[in-house]
Protein backbone atom coordinates (compact mmCIF):
# COMPACT_ATOMS: atom_id res chain seq x y z
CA UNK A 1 -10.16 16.85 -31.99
CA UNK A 2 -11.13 13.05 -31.39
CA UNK A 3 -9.24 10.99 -28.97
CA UNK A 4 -8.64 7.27 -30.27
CA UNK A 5 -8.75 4.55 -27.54
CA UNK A 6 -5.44 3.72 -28.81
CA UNK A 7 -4.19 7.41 -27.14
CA UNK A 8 -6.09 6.68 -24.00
CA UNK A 9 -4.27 3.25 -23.86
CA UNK A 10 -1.18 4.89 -24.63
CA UNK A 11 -1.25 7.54 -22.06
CA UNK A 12 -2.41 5.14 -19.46
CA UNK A 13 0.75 2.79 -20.35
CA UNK A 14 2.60 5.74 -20.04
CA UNK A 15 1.06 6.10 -16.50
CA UNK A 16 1.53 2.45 -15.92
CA UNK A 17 -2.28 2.01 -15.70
CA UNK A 18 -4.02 -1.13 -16.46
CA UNK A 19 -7.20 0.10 -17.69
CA UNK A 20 -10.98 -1.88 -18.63
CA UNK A 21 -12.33 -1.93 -21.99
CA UNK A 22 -15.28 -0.37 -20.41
CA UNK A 23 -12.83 2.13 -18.71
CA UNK A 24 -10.64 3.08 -22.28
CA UNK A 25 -14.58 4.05 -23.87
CA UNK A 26 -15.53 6.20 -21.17
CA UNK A 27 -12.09 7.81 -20.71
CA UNK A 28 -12.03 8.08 -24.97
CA UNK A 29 -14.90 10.36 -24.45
CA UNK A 30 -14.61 12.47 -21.33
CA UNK A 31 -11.14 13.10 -23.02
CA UNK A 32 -12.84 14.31 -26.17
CA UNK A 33 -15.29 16.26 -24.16
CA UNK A 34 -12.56 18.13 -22.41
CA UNK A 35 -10.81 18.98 -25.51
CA UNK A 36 -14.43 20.02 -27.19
CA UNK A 37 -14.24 22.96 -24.59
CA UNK A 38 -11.05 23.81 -24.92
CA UNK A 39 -11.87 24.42 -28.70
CA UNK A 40 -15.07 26.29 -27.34
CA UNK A 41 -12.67 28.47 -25.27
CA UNK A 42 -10.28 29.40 -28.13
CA UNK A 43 -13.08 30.97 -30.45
CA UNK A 44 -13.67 33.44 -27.69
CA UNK A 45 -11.78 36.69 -28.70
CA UNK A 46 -9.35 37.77 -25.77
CA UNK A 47 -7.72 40.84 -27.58
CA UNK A 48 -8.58 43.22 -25.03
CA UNK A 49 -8.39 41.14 -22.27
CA UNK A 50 -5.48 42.24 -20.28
CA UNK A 51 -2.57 39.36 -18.64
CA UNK A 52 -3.07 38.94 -15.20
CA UNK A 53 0.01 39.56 -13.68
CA UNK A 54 -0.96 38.94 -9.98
CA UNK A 55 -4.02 37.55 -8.39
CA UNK A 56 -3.87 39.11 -5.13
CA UNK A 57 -2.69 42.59 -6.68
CA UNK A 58 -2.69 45.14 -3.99
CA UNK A 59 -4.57 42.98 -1.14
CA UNK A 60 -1.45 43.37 1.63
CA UNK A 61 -4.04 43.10 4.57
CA UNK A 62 -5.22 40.03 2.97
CA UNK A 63 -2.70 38.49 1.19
CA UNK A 64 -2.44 34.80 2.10
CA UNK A 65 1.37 34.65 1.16
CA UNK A 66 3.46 34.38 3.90
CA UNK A 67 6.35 37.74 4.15
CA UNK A 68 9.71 35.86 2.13
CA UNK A 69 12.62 35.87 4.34
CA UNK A 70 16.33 33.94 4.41
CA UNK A 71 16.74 31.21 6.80
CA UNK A 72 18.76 29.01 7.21
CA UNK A 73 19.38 25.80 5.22
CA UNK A 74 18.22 22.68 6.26
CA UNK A 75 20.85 20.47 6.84
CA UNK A 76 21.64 16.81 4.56
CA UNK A 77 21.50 14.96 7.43
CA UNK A 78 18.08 16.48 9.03
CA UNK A 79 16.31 16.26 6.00
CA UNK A 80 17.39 12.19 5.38
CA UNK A 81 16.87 11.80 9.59
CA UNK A 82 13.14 10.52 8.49
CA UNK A 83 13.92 8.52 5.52
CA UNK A 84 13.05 5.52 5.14
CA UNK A 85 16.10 4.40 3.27
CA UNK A 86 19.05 6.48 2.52
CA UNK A 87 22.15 6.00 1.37
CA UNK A 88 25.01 8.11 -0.20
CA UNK A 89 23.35 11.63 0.86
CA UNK A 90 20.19 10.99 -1.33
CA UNK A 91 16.53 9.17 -0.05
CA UNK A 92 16.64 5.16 -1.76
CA UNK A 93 13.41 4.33 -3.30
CA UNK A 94 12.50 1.37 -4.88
CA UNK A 95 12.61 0.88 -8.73
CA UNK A 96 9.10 1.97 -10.27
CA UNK A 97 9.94 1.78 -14.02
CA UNK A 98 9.64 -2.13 -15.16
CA UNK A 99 9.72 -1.98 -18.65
């Protein structure tokens, strides 16, 4: 697949990113690179590869989750007590979208 530099200047308006010429040519082809692998990656035959279902499977000892237990709900007011601006039981942020 071949990225144009009219997707890369589309995705980076998307992610309100002002982007070089220079920049648009080298992200055109790192883009195209990426996808080059990904093509690479779905000629390989994974029939009789089994899903994953868990990555830690039966490590208990080692298991790096923590145990899942209730507990009690933090509270509207404790989690805006920080906030920078709040107003009507929700954080205020300032407008990002100008367009």
């Amino acid at each position: 697949m071949r990225i144009s530099e009219k997707d890369v200047r589309y995705v980076a308006g998307l992610a309100n990113l002002e982007l070089t010429p220079e920049e648009i040519g080298r992200l055109s082809k790192d883009l195209d690179e990426i996808l080059g692998h990904i093509d690479t990656l779905n000629e390989l035959d994974t029939s009789n590869v089994q899903p994953m279902a868990q990555v830690l499977h039966d490590a208990a000892e080692t298991a790096t989750l923590r145990e899942d237990r209730e507990r009690a709900v933090l509270s509207n007011e404790a989690a805006l007590a920080n906030a920078a601006q709040a107003g009507g039981g929700y954080f205020k942020v300032p407008k990002v979208i100008e367009r």
